[in-house]
Protein backbone atom coordinates (compact mmCIF):
# COMPACT_ATOMS: atom_id res chain seq x y z
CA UNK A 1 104.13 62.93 120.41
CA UNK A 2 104.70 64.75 116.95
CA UNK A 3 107.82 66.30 115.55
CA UNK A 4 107.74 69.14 113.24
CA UNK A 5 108.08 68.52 109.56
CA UNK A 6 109.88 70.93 106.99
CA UNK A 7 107.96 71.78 103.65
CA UNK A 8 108.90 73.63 100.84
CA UNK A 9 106.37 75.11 98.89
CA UNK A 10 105.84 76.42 95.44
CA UNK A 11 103.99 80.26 96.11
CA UNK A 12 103.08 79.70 92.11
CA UNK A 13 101.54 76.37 91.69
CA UNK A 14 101.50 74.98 94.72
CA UNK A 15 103.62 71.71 94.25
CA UNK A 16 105.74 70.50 97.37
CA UNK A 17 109.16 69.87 97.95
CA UNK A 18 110.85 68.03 100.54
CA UNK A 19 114.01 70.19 100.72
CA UNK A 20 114.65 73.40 99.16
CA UNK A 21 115.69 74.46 95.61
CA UNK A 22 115.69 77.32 93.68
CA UNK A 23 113.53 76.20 90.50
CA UNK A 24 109.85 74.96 91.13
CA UNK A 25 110.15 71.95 88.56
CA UNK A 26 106.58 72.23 88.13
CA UNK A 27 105.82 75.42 86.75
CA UNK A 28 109.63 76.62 86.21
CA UNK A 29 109.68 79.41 88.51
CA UNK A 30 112.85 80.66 90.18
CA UNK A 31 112.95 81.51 93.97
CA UNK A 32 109.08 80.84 95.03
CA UNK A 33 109.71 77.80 97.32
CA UNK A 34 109.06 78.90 101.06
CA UNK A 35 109.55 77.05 103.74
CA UNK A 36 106.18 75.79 105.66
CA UNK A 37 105.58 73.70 109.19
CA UNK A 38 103.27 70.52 109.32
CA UNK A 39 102.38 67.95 111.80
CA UNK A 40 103.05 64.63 110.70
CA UNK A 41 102.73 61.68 113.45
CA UNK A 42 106.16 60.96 114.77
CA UNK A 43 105.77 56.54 114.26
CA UNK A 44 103.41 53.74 113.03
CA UNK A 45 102.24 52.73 116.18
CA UNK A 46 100.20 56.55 116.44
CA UNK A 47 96.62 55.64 117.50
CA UNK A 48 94.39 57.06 114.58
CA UNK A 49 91.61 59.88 115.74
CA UNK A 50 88.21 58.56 116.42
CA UNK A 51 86.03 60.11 113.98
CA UNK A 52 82.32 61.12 114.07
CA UNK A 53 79.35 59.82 113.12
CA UNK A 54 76.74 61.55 110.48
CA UNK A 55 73.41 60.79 108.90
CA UNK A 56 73.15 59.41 105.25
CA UNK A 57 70.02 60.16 103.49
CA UNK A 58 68.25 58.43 100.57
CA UNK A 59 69.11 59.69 96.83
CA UNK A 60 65.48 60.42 96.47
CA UNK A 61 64.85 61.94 99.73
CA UNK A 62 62.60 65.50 99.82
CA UNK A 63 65.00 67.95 99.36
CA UNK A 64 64.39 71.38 98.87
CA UNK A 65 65.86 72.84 95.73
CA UNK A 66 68.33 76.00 96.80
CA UNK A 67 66.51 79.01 94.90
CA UNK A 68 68.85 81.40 92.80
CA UNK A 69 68.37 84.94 94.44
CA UNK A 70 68.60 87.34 90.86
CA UNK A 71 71.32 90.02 91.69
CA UNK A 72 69.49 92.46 89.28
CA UNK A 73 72.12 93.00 86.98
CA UNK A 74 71.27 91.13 83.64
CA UNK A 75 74.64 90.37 82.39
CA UNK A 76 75.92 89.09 86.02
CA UNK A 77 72.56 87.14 86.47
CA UNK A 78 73.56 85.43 82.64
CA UNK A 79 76.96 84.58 83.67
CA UNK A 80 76.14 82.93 86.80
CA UNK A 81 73.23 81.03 85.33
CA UNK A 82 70.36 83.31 86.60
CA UNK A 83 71.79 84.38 90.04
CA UNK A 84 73.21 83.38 92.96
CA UNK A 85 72.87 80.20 94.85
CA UNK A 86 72.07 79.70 98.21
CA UNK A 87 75.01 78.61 99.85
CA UNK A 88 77.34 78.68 96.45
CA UNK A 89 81.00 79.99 96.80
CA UNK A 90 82.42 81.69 93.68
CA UNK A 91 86.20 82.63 92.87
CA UNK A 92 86.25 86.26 90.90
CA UNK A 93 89.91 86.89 89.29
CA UNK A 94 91.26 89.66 86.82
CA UNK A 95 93.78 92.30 86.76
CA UNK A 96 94.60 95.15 89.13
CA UNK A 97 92.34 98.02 88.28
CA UNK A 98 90.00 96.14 85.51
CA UNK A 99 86.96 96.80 88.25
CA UNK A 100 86.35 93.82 90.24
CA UNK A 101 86.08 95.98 93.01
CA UNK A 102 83.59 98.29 91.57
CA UNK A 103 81.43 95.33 89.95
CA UNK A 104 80.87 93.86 93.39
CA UNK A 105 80.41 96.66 95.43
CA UNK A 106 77.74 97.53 92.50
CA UNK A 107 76.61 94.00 93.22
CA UNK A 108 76.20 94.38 96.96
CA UNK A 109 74.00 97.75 96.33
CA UNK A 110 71.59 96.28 94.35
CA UNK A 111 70.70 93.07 96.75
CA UNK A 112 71.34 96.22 99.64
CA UNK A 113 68.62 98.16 97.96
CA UNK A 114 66.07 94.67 97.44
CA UNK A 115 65.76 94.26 100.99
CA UNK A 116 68.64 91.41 101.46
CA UNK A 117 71.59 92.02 103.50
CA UNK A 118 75.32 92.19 101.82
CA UNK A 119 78.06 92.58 103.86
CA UNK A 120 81.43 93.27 101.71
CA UNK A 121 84.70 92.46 103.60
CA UNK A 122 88.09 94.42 102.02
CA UNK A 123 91.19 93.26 103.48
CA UNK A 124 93.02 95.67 101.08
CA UNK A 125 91.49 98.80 101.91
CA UNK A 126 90.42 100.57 104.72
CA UNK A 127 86.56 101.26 105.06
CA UNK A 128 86.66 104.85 104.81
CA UNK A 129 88.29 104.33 100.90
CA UNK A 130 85.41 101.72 100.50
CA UNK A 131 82.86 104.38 101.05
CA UNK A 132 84.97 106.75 98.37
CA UNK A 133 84.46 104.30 96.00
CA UNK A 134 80.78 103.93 96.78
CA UNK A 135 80.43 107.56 96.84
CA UNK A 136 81.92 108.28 93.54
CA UNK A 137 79.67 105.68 91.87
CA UNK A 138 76.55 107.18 94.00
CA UNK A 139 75.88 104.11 96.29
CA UNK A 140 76.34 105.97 99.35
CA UNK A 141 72.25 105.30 100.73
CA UNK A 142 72.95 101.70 99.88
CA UNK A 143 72.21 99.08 103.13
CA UNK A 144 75.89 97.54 102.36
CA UNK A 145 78.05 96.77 105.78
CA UNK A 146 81.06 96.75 105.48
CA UNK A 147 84.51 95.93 107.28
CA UNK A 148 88.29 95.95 106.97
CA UNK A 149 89.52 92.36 108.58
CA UNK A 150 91.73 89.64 107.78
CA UNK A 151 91.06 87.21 110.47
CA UNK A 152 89.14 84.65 109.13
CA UNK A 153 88.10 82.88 112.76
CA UNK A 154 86.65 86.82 113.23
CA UNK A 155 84.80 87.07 110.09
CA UNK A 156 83.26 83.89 110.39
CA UNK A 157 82.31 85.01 114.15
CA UNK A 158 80.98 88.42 113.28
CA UNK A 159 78.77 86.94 110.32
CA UNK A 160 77.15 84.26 112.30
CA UNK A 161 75.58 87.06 114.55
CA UNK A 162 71.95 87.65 113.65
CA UNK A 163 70.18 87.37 110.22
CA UNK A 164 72.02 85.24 107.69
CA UNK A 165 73.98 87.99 105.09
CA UNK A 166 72.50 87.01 100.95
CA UNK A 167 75.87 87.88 100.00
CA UNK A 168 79.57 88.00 101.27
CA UNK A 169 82.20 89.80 99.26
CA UNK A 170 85.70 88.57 100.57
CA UNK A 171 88.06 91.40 98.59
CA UNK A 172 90.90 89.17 98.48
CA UNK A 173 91.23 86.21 99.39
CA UNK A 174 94.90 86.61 99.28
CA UNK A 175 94.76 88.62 102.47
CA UNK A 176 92.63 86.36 104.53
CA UNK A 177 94.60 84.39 107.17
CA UNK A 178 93.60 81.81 109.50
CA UNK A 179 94.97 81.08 112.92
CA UNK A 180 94.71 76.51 111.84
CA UNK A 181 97.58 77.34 109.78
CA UNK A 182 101.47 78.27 110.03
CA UNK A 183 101.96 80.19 107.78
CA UNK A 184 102.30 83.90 106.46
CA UNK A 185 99.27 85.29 105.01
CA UNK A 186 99.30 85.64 101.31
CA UNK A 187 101.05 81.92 101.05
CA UNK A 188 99.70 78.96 99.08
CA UNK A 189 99.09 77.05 102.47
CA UNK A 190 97.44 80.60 104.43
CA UNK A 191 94.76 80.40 100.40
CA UNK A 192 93.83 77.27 100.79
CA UNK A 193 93.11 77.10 104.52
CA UNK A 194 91.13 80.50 104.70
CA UNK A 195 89.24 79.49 101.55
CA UNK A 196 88.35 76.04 103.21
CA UNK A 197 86.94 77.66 105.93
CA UNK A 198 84.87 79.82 104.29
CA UNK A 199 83.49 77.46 102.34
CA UNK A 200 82.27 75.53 104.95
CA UNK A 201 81.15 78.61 106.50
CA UNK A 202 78.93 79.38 103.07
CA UNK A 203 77.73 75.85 102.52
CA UNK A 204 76.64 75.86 106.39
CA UNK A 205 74.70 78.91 106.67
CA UNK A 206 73.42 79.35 103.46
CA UNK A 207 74.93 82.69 102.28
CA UNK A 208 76.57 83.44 98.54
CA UNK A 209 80.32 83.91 99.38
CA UNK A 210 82.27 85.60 96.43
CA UNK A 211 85.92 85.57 96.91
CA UNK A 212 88.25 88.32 95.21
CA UNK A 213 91.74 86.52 93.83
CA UNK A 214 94.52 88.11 92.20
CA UNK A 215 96.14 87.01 88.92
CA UNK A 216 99.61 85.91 87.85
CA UNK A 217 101.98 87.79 84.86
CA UNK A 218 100.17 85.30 82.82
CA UNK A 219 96.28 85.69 83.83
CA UNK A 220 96.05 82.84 85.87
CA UNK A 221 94.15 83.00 89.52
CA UNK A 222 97.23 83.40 91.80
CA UNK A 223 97.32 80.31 94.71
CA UNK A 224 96.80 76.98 95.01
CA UNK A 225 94.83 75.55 91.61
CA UNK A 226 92.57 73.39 94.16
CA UNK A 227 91.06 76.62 95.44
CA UNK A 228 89.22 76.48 91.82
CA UNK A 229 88.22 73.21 92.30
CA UNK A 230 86.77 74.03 95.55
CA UNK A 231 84.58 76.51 94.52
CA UNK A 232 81.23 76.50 92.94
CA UNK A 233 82.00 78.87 89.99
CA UNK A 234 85.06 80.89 89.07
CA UNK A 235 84.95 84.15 86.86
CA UNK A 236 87.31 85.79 84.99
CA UNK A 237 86.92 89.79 84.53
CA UNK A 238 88.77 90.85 81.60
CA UNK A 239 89.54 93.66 79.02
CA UNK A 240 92.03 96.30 77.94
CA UNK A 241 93.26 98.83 79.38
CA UNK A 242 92.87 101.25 76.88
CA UNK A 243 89.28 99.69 76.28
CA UNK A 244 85.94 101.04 77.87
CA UNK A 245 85.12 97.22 77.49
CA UNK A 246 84.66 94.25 80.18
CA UNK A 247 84.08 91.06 80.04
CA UNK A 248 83.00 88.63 82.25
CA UNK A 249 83.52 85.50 81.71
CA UNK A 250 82.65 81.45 83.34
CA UNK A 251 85.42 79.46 83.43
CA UNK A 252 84.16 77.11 85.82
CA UNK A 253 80.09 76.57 86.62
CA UNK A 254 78.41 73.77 88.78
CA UNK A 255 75.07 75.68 88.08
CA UNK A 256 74.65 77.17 84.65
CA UNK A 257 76.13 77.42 81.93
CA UNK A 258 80.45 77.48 81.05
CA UNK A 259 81.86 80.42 78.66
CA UNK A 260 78.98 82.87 78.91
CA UNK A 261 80.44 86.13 79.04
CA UNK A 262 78.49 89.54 80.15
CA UNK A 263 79.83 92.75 79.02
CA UNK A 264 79.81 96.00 80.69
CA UNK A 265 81.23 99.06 79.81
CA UNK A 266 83.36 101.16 81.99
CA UNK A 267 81.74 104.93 83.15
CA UNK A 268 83.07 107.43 85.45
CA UNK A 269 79.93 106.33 87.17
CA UNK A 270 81.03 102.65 87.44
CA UNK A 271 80.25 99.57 85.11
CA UNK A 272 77.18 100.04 82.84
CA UNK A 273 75.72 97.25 81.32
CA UNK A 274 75.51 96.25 77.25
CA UNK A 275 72.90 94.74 76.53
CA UNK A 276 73.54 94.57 72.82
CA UNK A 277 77.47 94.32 72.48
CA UNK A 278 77.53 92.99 68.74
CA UNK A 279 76.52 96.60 68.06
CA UNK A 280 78.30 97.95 69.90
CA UNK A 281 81.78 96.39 69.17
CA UNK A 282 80.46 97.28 65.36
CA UNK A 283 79.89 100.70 65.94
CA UNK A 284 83.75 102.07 65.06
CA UNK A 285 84.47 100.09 62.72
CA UNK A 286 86.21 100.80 59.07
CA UNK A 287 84.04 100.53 56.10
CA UNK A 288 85.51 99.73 52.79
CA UNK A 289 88.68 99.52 54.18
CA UNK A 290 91.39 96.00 53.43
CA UNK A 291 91.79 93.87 56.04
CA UNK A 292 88.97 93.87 57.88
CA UNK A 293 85.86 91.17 58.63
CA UNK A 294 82.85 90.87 61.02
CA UNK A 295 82.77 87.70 62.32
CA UNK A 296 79.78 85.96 63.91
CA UNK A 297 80.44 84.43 66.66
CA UNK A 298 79.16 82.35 69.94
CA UNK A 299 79.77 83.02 73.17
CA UNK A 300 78.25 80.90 75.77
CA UNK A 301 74.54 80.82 74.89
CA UNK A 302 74.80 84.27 72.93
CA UNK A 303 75.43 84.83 69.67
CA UNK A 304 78.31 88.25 69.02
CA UNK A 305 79.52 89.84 66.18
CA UNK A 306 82.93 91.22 66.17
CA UNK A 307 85.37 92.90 63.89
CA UNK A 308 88.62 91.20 63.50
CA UNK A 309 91.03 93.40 61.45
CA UNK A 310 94.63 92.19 59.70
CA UNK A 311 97.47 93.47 58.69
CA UNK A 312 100.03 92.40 56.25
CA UNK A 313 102.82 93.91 55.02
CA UNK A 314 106.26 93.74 53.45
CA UNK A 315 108.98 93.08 55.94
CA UNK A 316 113.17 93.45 55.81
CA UNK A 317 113.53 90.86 58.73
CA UNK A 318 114.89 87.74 58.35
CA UNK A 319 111.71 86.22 60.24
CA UNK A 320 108.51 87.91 60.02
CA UNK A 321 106.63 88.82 62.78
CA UNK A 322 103.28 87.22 64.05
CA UNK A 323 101.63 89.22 66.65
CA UNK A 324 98.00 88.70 67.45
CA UNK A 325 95.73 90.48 69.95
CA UNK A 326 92.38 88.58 71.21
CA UNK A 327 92.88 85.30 69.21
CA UNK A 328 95.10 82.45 69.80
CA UNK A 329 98.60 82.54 68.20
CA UNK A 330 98.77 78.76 67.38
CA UNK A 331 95.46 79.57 65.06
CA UNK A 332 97.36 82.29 63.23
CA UNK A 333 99.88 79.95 62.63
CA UNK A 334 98.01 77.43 61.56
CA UNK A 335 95.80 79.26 58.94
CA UNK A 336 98.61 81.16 57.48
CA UNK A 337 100.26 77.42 56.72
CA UNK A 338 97.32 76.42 55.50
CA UNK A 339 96.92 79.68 53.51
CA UNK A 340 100.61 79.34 51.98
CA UNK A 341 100.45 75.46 51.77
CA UNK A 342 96.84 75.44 49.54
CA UNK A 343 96.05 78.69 48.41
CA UNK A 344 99.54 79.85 47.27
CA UNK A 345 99.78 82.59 49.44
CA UNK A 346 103.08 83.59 49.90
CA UNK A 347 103.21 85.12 53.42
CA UNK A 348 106.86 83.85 53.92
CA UNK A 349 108.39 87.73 53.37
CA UNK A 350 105.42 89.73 55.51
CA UNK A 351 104.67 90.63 58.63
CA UNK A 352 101.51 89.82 59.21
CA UNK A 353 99.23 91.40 62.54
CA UNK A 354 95.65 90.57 63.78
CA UNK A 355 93.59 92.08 66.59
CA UNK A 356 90.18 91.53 67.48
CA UNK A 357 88.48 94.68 68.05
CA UNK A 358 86.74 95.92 70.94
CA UNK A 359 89.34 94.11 73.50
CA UNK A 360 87.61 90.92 72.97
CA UNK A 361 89.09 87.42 73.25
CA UNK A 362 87.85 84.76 70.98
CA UNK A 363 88.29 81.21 71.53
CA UNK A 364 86.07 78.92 69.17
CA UNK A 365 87.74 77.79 65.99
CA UNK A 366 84.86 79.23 63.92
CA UNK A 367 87.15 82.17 63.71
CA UNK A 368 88.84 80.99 61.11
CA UNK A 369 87.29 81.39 58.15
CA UNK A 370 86.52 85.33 59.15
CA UNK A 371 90.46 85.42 59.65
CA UNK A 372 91.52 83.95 56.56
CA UNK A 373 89.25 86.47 54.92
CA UNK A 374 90.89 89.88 56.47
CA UNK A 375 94.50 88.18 55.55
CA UNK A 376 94.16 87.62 52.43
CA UNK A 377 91.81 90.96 52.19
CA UNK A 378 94.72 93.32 53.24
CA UNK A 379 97.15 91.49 50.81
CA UNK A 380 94.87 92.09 48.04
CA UNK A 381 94.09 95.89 49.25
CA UNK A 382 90.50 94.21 48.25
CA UNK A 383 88.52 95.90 50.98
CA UNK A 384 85.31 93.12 51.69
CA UNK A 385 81.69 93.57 51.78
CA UNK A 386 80.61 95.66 54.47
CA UNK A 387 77.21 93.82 54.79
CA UNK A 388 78.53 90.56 55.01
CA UNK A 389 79.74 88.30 58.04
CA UNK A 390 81.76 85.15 57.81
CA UNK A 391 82.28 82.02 60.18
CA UNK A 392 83.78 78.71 59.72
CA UNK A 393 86.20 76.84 60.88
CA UNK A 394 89.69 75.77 58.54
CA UNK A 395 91.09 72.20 58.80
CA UNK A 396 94.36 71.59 57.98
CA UNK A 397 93.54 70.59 54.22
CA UNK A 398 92.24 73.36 53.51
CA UNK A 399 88.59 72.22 53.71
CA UNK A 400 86.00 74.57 55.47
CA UNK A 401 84.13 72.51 58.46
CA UNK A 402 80.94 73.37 59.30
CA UNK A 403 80.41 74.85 63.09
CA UNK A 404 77.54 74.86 65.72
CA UNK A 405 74.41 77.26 66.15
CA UNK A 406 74.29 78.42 63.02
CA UNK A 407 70.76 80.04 62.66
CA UNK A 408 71.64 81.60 65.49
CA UNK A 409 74.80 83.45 64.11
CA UNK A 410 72.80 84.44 61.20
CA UNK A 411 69.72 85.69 63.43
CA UNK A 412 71.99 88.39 64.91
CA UNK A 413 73.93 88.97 61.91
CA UNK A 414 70.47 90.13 60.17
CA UNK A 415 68.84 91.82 63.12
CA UNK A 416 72.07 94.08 62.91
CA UNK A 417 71.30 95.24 58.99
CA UNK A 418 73.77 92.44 57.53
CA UNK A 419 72.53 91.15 53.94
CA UNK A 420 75.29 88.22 53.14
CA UNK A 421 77.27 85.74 55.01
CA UNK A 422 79.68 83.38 53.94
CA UNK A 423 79.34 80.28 55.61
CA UNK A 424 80.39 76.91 55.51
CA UNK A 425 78.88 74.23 52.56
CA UNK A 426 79.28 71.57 54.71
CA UNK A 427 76.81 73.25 56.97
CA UNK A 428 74.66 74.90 54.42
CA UNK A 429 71.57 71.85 54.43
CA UNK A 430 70.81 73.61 58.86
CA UNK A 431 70.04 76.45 57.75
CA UNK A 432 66.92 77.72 56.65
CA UNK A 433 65.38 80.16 54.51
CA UNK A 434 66.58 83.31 55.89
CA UNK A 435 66.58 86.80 54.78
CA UNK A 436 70.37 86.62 54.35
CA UNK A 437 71.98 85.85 51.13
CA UNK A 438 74.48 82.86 51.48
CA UNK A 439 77.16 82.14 49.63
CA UNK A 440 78.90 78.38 50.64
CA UNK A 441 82.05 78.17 51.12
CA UNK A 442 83.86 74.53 51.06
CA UNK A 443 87.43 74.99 50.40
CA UNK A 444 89.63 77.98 51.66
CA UNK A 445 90.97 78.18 48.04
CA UNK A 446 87.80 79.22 46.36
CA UNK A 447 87.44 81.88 49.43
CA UNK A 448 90.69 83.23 48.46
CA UNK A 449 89.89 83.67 44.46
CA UNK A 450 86.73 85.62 45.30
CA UNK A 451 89.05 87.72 47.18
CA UNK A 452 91.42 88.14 44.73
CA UNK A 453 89.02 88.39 41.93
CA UNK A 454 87.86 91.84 44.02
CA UNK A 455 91.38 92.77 44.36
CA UNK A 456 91.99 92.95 40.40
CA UNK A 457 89.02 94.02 39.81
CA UNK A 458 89.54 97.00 41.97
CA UNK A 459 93.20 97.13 40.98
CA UNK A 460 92.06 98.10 37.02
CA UNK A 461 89.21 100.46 38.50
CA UNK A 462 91.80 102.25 40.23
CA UNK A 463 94.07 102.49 36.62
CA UNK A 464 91.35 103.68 34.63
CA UNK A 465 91.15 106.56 37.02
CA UNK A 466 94.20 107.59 37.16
């Protein structure tokens, strides 16, 4: 005999309560604690559950290695690590509207139209809106099945009929409810249960399950965290809204690689691929205007360049404002100390703006140095070299560190027309003769005086002039 057991549980982070409160003092929400049945055995002298017996097999047996099925899009294939695997669950998150739907049902056609079956489950829309979508983006011949359910016990029931599906779109996962738990559907306990058994379902039968989750005010993956760890591989779909740009992203990979990104661009036909994005986030950008630098970057395995452009100016505030778009705040911060604290530049009275452009978010500290450069660039008015790229990363003396895969950086800086790049000394003894002219770089102060040098110099061009 088993009495009921009260639960209160976080609908942000998951963390459980015995009684209820109106904080979560995990994650410091207000009023997401909701109130959740378990079994829990009623005394110590409960006789445990016989369990079942299974086969253990030898590290080196013969087994088969599960083959990646190629969903013939490039830039999803190089995100997942060359395609799906057999039997490999992945979590896709991003915004409302940023085209998760569209990328998978674009997905689904193309393994539709290679002979494999795809069978894309929306519990968010009916199926006739499904086949708008698919009409609009002219995938209306494609082989795709499709069905509007919730039930997870049903799904799993209606899939195991006939030939295993390739691939399973589950579009969300938020929606999915399973008759093993109490709960409402949507709840942290409702996630993790229809999750589980879909990953069993997957890792039984064989088929790629991709599961649609919704994201928090923050960007998070709304639910439990341990539905990440669960998975095989979670993806995050990002990009502005006022952006043609999207990028997708690894967070999490058990079979390839962690931080590629693939971009596609958004079409009134649906997502296109780019297969060259460096050029492509170059192709609007100022010349010979202050404040701006191209800054070679890495993402994943492939080398990007990007335009990061800054603004400073004059301010009547008591305290200046920072604001940053595609670039970590706490790096701002830090460079501009190390900018005022070394290089005696006074930012103390100026606001003081950077955005990466294209809708791109950059995470590696080899940023830096390209950052430092459009500062101190737009305080000058000293507009920078237009063939030139620059990546390092800043320490907090001031020194210039060396960073990782540089012949690669400088590769796709010259195969897109670039003649100079400033890169770190430290670093300078990797790098080979290229047809790039270098200039080494080993302090952020000697950056800044070439900068500033340009600035005067332009300064008494602009006097004699006048």
């Amino acid at each position: 005999m088993s009495k009921r057991h009260l639960t209160f549980i976080c609908q942000n982070c998951g963390a459980a309560y015995n009684r209820w409160q109106g904080k979560c003092e995990a994650c410091g929400e207000w009023n997401t604690l909701t109130e959740e049945g378990a079994e829990r055995p009623a005394g110590p002298g409960r006789k445990p559950t016989k369990g079942r017996r299974f086969a253990l097999e030898d590290l080196a047996g013969g087994s088969e290695d599960a083959p990646r099925l190629p969903t013939g899009m490039s830039e999803l294939d190089r995100v997942t690590g060359g395609g799906f695997v057999r039997g490999s669950v992945l979590l896709l998150g991003g915004d409302p509207g940023i085209g998760k739907s569209t990328l998978l049902i674009q997905t689904a056609a193309a393994l539709a139209k290679r002979g494999q079956r795809a069978v894309y489950i929306s519990g968010e829309e009916a199926v006739a809106q499904v086949r708008l979508r698919a009409e609009r983006l002219g995938l209306r011949a494609a082989a795709v099945e499709l069905a509007a359910e919730t039930a997870v016990e049903d799904i799993i029931a209606t899939l195991s009929e006939g030939a295993t599906p390739r691939l399973i779109v589950i579009d969300s996962i938020q929606t999915m409810w399973t008759d093993l738990v109490e709960a409402a559907p949507g709840t942290v306990t409702q996630v993790r249960g229809s999750a589980q058994a879909l990953i069993r379902f997957a890792k039984r039968s064989g088929a790629t399950v991709i599961l649609v989750g919704h994201v928090t005010k923050d960007g998070q993956i709304a639910g439990p965290r341990v539905v990440e760890h669960m998975v095989d591989a979670v993806l995050s779909f990002e990009g502005e809204g006022s952006q043609q740009f999207r990028i997708l992203r690894a967070v999490k990979n058990r079979f390839g690689p962690t931080d590629e990104i693939g971009v596609f661009e958004m079409t009134g036909a649906g997502l296109r691929e780019v297969t060259n994005p460096s050029a492509l986030f170059l192709s609007e950008r100022d010349l010979g205007q202050p404040g701006t630098a191209v800054f070679a970057g890495i993402e994943g395995t492939r080398p990007l360049l990007v335009e990061i452009q800054a603004l400073v100016a004059p301010t009547s505030l008591g305290t200046p404002r920072r604001a940053v778009v595609g670039w970590d705040p706490s790096r701002l911060s830090m460079v501009l100390a190390v900018l005022e604290a070394h290089c005696g530049v006074k930012l103390g009275g100026h606001d003081v703006y950077l955005n990466v452009a294209g809708g791109l978010r950059i995470q590696e500290p080899a940023a830096d140095l390209a950052a430092a450069a459009a500062l101190v660039s737009s305080l000058a008015r000293a507009p920078l070299p237009a063939d030139a790229v620059y990546f390092g990363e800043v320490s907090l003396s001031g020194a210039v560190r060396p960073v990782a895969q540089t012949p690669a950086r400088l590769k796709e800086a010259a195969k897109l027309g670039f003649t100079r790049a400033v890169v770190p000394e430290a670093g300078r003894a990797d790098v080979g003769e290229g047809s790039l002219k270098l200039t080494d770089v080993g302090n952020l102060a000697s950056l800044v005086a070439d900068i500033a040098f340009l600035g005067n110099r332009n300064g008494k061009s602009r006097g004699q002039d006048g």
